[in-house]
N, C-alpha and C. Protein backbone atom coordinates (compact mmCIF):
# COMPACT_ATOMS: atom_id res chain seq x y z
N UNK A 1 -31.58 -240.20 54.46
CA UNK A 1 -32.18 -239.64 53.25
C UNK A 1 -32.91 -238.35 53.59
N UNK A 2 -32.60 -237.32 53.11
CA UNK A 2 -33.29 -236.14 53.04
C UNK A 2 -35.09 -236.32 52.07
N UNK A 3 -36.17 -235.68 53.16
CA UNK A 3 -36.83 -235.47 52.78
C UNK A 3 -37.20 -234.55 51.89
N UNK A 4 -36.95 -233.80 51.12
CA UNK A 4 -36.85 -232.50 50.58
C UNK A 4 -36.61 -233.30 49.01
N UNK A 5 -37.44 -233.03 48.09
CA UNK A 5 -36.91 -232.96 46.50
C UNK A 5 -36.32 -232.00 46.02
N UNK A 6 -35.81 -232.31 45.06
CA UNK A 6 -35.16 -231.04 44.51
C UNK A 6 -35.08 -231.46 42.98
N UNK A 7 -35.98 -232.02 42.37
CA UNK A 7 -36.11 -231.96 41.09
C UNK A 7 -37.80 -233.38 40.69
N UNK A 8 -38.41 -232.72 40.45
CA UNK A 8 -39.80 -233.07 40.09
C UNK A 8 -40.46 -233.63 39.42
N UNK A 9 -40.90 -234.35 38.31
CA UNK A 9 -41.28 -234.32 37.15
C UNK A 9 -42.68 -235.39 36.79
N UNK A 10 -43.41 -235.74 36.00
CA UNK A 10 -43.86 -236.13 35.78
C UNK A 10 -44.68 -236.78 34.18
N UNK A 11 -44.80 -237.55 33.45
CA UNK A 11 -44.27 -237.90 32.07
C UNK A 11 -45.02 -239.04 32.21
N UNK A 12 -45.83 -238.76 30.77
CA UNK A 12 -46.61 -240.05 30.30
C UNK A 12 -45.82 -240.84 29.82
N UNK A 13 -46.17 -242.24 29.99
CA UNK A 13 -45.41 -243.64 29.49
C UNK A 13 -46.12 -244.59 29.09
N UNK A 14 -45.83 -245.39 27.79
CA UNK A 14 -46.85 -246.60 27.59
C UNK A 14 -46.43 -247.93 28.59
N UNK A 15 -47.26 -248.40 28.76
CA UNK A 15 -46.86 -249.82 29.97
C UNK A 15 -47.96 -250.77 29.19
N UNK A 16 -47.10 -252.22 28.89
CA UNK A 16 -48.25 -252.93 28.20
C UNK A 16 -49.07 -254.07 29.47
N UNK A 17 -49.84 -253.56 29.99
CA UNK A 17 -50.86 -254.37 30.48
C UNK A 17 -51.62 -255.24 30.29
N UNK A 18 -51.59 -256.65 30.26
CA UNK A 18 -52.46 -257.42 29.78
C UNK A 18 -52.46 -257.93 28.07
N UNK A 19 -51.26 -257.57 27.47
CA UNK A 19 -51.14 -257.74 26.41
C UNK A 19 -51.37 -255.94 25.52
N UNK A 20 -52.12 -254.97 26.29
CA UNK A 20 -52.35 -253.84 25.73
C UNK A 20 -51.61 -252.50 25.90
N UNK A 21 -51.03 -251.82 25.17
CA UNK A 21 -50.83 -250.74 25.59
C UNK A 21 -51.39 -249.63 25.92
N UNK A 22 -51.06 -249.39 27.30
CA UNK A 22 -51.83 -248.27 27.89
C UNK A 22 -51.16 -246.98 28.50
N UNK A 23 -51.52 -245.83 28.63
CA UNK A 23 -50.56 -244.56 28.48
C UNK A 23 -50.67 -244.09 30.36
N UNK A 24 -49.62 -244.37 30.74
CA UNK A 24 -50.01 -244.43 32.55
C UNK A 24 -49.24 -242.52 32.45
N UNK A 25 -48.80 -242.51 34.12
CA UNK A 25 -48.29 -241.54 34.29
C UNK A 25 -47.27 -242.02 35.43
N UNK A 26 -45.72 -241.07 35.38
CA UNK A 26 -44.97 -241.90 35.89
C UNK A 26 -44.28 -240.38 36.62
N UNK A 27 -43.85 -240.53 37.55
CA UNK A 27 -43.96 -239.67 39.00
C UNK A 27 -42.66 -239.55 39.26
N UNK A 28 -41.60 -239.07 38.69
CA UNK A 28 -40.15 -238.84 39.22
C UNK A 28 -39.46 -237.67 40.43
N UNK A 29 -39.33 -238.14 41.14
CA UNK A 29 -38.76 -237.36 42.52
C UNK A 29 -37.03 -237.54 42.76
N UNK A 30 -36.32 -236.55 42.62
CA UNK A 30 -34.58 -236.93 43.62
C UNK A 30 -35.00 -235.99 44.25
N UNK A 31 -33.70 -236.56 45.44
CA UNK A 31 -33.21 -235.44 46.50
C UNK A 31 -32.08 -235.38 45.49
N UNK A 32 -31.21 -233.73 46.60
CA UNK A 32 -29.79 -233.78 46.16
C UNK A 32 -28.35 -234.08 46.10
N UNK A 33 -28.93 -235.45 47.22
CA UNK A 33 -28.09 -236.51 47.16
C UNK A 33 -28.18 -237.46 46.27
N UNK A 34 -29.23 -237.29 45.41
CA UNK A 34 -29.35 -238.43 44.30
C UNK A 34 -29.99 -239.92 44.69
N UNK A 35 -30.89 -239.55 45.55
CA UNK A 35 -32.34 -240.57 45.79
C UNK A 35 -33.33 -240.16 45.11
N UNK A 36 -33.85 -241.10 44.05
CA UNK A 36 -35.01 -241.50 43.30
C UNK A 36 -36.07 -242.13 43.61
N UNK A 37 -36.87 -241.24 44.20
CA UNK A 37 -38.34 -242.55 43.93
C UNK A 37 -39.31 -242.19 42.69
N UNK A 38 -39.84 -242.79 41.90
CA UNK A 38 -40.32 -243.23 40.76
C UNK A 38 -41.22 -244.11 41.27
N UNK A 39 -42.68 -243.10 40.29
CA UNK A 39 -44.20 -243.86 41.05
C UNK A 39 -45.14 -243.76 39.64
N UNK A 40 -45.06 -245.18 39.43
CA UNK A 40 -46.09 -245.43 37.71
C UNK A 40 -47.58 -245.65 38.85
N UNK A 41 -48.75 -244.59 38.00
CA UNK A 41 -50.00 -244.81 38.19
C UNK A 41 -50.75 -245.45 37.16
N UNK A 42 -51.89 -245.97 36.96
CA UNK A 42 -52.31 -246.52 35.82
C UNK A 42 -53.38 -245.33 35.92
N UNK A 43 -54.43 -245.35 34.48
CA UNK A 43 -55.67 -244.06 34.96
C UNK A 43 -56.27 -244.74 36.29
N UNK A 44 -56.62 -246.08 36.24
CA UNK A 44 -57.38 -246.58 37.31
C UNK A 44 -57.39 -246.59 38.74
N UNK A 45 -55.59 -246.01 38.65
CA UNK A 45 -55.58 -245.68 40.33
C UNK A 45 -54.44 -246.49 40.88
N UNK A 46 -54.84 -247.75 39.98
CA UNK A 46 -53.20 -248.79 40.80
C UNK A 46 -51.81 -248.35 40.66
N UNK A 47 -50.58 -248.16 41.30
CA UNK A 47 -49.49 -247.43 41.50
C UNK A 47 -48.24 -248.68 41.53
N UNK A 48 -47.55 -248.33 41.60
CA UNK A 48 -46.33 -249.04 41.84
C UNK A 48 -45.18 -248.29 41.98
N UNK A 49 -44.27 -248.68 43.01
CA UNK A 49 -42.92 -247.73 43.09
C UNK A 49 -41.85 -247.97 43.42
N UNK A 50 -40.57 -247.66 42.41
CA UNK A 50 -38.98 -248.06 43.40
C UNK A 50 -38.60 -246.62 43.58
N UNK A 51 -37.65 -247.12 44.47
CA UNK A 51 -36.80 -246.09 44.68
C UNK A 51 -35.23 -246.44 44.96
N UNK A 52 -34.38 -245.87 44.97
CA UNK A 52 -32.66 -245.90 45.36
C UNK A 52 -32.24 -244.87 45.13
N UNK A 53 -30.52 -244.84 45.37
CA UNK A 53 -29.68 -244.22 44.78
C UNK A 53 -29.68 -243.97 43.31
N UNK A 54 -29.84 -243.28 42.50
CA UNK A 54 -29.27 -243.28 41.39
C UNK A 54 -30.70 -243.81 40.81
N UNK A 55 -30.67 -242.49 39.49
CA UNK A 55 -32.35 -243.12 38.87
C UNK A 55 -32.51 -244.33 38.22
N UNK A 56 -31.16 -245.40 37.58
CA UNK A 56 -31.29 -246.22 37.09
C UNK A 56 -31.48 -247.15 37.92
N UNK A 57 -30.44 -247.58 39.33
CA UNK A 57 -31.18 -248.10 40.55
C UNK A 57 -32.95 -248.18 41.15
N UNK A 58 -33.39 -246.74 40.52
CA UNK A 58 -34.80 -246.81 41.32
C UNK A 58 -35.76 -247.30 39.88
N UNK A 59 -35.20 -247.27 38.60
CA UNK A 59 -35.86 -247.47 37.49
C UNK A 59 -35.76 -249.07 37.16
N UNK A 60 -34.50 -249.48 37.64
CA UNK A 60 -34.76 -251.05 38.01
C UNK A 60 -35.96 -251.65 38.88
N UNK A 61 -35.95 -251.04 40.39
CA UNK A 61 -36.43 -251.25 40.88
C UNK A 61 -38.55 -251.36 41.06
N UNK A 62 -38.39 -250.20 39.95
CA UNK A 62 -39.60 -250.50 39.81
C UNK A 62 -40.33 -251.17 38.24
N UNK A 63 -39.21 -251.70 37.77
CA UNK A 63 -39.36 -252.45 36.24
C UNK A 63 -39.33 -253.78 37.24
N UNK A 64 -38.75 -254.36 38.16
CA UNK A 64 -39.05 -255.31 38.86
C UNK A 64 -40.31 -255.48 39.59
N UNK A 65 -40.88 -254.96 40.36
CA UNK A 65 -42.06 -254.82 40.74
C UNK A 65 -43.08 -254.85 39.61
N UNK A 66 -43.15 -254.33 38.32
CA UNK A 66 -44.18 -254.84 37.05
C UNK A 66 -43.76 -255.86 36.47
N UNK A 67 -42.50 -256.29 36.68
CA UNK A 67 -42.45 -257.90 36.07
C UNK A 67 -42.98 -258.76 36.76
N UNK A 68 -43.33 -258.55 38.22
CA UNK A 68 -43.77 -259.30 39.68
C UNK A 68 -45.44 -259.81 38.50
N UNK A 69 -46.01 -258.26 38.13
CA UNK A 69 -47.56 -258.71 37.62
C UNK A 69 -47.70 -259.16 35.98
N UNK A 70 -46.63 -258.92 35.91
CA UNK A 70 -46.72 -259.21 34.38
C UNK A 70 -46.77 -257.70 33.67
N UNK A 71 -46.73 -256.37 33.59
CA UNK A 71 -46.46 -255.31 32.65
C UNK A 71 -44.83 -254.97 32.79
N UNK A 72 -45.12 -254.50 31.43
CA UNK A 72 -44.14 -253.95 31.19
C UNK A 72 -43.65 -252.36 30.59
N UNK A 73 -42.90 -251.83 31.10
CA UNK A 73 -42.86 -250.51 30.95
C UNK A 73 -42.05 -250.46 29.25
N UNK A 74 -42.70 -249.67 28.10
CA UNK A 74 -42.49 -249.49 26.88
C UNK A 74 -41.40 -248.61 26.69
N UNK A 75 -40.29 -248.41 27.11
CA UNK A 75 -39.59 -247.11 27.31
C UNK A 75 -38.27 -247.92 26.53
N UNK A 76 -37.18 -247.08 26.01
CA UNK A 76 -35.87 -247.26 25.88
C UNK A 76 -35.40 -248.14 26.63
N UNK A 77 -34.79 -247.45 28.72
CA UNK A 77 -34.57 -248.23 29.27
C UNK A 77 -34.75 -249.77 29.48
N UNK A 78 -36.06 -250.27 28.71
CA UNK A 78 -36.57 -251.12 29.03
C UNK A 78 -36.45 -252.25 27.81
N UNK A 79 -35.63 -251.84 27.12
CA UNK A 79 -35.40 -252.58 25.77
C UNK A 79 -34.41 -253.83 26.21
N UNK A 80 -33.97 -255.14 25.72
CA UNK A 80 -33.16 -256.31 25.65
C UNK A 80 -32.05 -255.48 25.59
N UNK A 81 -31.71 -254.87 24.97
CA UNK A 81 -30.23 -254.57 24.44
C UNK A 81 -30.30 -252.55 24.75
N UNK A 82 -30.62 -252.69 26.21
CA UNK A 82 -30.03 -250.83 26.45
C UNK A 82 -29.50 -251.67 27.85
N UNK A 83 -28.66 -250.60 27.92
CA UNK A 83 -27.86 -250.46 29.81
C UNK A 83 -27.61 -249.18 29.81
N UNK A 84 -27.35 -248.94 31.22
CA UNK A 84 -26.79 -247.78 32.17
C UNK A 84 -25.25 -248.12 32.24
N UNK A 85 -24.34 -247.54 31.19
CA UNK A 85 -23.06 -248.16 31.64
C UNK A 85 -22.65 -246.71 32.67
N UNK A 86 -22.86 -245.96 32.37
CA UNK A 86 -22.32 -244.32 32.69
C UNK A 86 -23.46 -244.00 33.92
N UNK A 87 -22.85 -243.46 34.89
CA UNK A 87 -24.03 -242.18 35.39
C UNK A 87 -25.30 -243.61 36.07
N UNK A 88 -24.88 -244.50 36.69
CA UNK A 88 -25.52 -245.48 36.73
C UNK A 88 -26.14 -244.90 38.27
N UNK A 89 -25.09 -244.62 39.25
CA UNK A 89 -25.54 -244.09 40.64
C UNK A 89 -26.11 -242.79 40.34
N UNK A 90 -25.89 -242.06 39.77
CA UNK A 90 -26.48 -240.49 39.53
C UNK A 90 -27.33 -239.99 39.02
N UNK A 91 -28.02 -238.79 38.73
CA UNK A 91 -28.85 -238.22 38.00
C UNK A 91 -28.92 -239.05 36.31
N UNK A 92 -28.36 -239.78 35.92
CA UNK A 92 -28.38 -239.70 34.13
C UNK A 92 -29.29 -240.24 33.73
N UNK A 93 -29.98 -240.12 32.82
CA UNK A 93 -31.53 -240.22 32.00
C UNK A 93 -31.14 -240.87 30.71
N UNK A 94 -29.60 -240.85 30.17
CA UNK A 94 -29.48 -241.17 28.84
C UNK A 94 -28.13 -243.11 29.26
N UNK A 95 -28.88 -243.86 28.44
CA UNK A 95 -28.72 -245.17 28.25
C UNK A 95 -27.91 -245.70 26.99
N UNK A 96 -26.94 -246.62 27.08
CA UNK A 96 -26.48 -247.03 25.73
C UNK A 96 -27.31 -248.28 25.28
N UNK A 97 -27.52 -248.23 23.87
CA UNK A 97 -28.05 -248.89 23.10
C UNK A 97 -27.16 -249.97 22.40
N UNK A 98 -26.75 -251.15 22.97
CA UNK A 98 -25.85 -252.14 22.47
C UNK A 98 -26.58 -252.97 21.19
N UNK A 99 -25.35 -252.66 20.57
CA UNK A 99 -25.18 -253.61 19.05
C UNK A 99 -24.48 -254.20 18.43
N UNK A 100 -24.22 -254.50 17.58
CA UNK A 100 -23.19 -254.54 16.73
C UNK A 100 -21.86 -253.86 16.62
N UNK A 101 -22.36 -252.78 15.91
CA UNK A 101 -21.78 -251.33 15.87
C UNK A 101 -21.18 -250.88 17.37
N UNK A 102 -21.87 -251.52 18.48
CA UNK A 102 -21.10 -250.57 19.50
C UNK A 102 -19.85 -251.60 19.96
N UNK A 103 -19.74 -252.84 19.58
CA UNK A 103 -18.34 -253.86 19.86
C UNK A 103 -17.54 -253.11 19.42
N UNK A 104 -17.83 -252.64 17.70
CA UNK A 104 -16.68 -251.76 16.76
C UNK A 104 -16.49 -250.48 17.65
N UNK A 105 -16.73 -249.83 18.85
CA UNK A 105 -16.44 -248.78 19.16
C UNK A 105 -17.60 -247.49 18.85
N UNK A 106 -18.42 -247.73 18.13
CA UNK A 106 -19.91 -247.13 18.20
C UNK A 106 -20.97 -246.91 18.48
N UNK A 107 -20.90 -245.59 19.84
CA UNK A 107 -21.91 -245.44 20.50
C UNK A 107 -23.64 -244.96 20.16
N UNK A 108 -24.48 -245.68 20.53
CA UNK A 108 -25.57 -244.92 20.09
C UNK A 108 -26.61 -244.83 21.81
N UNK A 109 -26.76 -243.42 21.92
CA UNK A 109 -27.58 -243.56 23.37
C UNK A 109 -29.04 -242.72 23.32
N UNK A 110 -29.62 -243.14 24.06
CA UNK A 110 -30.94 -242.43 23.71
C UNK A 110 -31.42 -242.15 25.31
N UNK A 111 -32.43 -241.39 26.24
CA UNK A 111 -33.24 -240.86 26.30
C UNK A 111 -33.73 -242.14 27.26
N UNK A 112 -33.61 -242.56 28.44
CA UNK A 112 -34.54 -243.88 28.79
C UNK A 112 -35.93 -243.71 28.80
N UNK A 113 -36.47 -242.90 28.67
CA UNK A 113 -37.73 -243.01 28.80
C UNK A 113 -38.52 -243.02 27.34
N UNK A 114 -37.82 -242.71 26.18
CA UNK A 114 -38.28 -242.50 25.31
C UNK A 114 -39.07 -243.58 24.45
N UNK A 115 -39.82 -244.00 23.74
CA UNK A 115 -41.09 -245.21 23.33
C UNK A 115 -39.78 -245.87 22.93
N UNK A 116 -40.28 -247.05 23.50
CA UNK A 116 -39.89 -248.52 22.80
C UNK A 116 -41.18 -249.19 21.98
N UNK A 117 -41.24 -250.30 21.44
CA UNK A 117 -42.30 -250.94 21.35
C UNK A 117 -42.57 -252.03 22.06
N UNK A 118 -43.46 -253.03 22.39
CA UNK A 118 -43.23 -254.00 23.47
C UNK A 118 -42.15 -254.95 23.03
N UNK A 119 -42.26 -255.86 21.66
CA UNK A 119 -41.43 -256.73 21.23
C UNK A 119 -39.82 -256.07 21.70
N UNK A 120 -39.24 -255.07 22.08
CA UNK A 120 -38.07 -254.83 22.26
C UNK A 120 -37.70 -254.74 23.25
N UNK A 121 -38.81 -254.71 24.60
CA UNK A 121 -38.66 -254.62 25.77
C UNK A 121 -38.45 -256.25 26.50
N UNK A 122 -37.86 -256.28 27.68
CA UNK A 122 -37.97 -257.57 28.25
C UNK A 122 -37.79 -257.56 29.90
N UNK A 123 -37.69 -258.50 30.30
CA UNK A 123 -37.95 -258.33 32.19
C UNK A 123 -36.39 -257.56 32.71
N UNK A 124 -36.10 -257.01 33.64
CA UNK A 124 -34.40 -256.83 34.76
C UNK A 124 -33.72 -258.02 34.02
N UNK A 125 -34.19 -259.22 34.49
CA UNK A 125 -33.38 -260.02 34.53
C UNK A 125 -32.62 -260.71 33.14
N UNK A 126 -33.90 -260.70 32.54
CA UNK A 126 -33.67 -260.51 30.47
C UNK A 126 -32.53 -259.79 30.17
N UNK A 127 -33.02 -258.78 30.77
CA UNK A 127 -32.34 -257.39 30.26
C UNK A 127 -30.41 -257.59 30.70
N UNK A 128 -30.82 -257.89 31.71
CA UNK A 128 -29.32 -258.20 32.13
C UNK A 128 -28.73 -259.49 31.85
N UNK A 129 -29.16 -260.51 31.88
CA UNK A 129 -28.21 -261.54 30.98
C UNK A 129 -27.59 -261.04 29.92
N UNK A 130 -28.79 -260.69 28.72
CA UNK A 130 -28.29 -259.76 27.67
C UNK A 130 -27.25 -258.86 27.71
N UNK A 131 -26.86 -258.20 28.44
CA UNK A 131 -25.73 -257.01 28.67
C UNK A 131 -24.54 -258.07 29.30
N UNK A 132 -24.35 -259.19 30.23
CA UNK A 132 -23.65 -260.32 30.40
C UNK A 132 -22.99 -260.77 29.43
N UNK A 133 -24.03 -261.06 28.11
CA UNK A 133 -23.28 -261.82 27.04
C UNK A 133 -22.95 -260.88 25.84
N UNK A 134 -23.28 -259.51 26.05
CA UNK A 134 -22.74 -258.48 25.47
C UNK A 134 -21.50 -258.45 25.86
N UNK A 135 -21.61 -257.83 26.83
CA UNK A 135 -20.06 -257.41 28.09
C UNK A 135 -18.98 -258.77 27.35
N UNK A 136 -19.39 -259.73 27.05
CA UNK A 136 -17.94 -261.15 27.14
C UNK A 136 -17.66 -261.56 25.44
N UNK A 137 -18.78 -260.74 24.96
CA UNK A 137 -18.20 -261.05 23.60
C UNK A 137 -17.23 -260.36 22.85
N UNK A 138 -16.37 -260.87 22.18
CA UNK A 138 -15.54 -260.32 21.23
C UNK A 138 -15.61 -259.67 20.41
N UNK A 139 -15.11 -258.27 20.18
CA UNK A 139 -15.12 -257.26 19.30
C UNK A 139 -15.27 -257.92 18.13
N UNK A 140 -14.29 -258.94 17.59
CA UNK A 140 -14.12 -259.42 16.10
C UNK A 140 -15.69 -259.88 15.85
N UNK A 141 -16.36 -261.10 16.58
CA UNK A 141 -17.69 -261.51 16.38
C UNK A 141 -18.46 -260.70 15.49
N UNK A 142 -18.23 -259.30 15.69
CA UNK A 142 -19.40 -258.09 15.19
C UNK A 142 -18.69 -258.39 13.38
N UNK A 143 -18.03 -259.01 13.12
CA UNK A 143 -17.63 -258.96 11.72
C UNK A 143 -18.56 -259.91 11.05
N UNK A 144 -18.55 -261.10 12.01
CA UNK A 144 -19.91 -262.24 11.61
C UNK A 144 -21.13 -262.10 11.58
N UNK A 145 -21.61 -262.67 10.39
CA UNK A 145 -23.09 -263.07 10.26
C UNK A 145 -24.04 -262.97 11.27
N UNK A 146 -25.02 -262.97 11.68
CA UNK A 146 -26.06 -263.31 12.58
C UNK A 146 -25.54 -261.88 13.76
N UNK A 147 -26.35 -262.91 15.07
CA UNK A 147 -26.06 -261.69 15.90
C UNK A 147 -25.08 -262.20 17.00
N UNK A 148 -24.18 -261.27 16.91
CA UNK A 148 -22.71 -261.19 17.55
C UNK A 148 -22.66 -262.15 19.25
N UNK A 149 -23.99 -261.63 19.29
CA UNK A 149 -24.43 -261.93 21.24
C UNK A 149 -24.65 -263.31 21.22
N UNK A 150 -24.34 -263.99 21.81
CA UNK A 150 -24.81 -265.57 21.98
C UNK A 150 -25.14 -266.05 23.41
C-alpha cells in the first residue's frame, strides 16, 4: 500500500448515538490504487476507522466497527435496502436503492453519504441479508401486494 493520498476529504455526517442524533465528522483518504481509510470522529474526540480496497469495502468496514457499540451511521449507504452493486472495489460514492421498481428494471441511485433517517438504516449484516433476499426474488413478485422481499 502506498503511503501517499491522492484524494482527501472530509464531510459532516449524522451517526445516531445512544438513541440521538449527532453531527460527527468523517475523514476520507484513497491512494491511487484505490485504498480507503475512512475515520468517523465524534465532537468528543472518540474515532473509529476502516479501511480496504475500494470505498465501499472500507465503508463496510467501519459501519461494522459502530455496530460493535451500538451507532449507527445515518447516511444512504447505510439504509436496509441500498447496495454497492457497481464500482464496489473502486472509487464509487453512488449506491443502488432497491425496490420494487428496481425488480421491473428501475434504477434509482443516490449519493452514499447523503441523510438517511435512523428508522431506514440497519447493521452490515441487516443490510446484507436484505440485498440476499432481494438478489433471489422474482421479478413477477414486484406485481404483488405487500413487499416483494421476503
Amino acid at each position: 500500500m502506498s503511503e501517499e493520498f491522492d484524494y482527501h476529504a472530509v464531510e459532516p455526517v449524522k451517526v445516531l448515538i445512544d438513541g440521538v442524533e449527532r453531527e460527527c465528522l468523517l475523514d476520507m483518504r484513497s491512494t491511487p490504487d484505490s485504498y480507503w481509510v475512512l475515520v468517523l470522529a465524534t465532537p468528543e474526540g472518540a474515532s473509529w476507522t476502516g479501511d480496504g480496497h475500494g470505498l465501499w469495502t472500507a465503508f463496510l468496514e467501519l459501519r461494522r466497527r459502530l455496530d460493535a457499540v451500538g451507532y449507527k451511521l445515518c447516511c444512504v449507504g447505510a439504509r436496509r435496502d441500498a447496495n454497492m452493486r457497481g464500482g464496489k472495489w473502486g472509487d464509487g460514492d453512488i449506491v443502488d436503492v432497491l425496490s420494487r421498481r428496481t425488480l421491473l428494471g428501475f434504477q434509482r441511485k443516490a449519493y452514499m453519504f447523503d441523510y438517511a433517517p435512523p428508522g431506514k438504516v440497519t447493521t452490515v449484516d441487516e443490510q446484507a441479508a436484505r440485498y440476499d433476499r432481494w438478489w433471489d426474488t422474482p421479478w413477477w413478485r414486484a406485481l404483488l401486494p405487500g413487499d416483494p422481499v421476503r
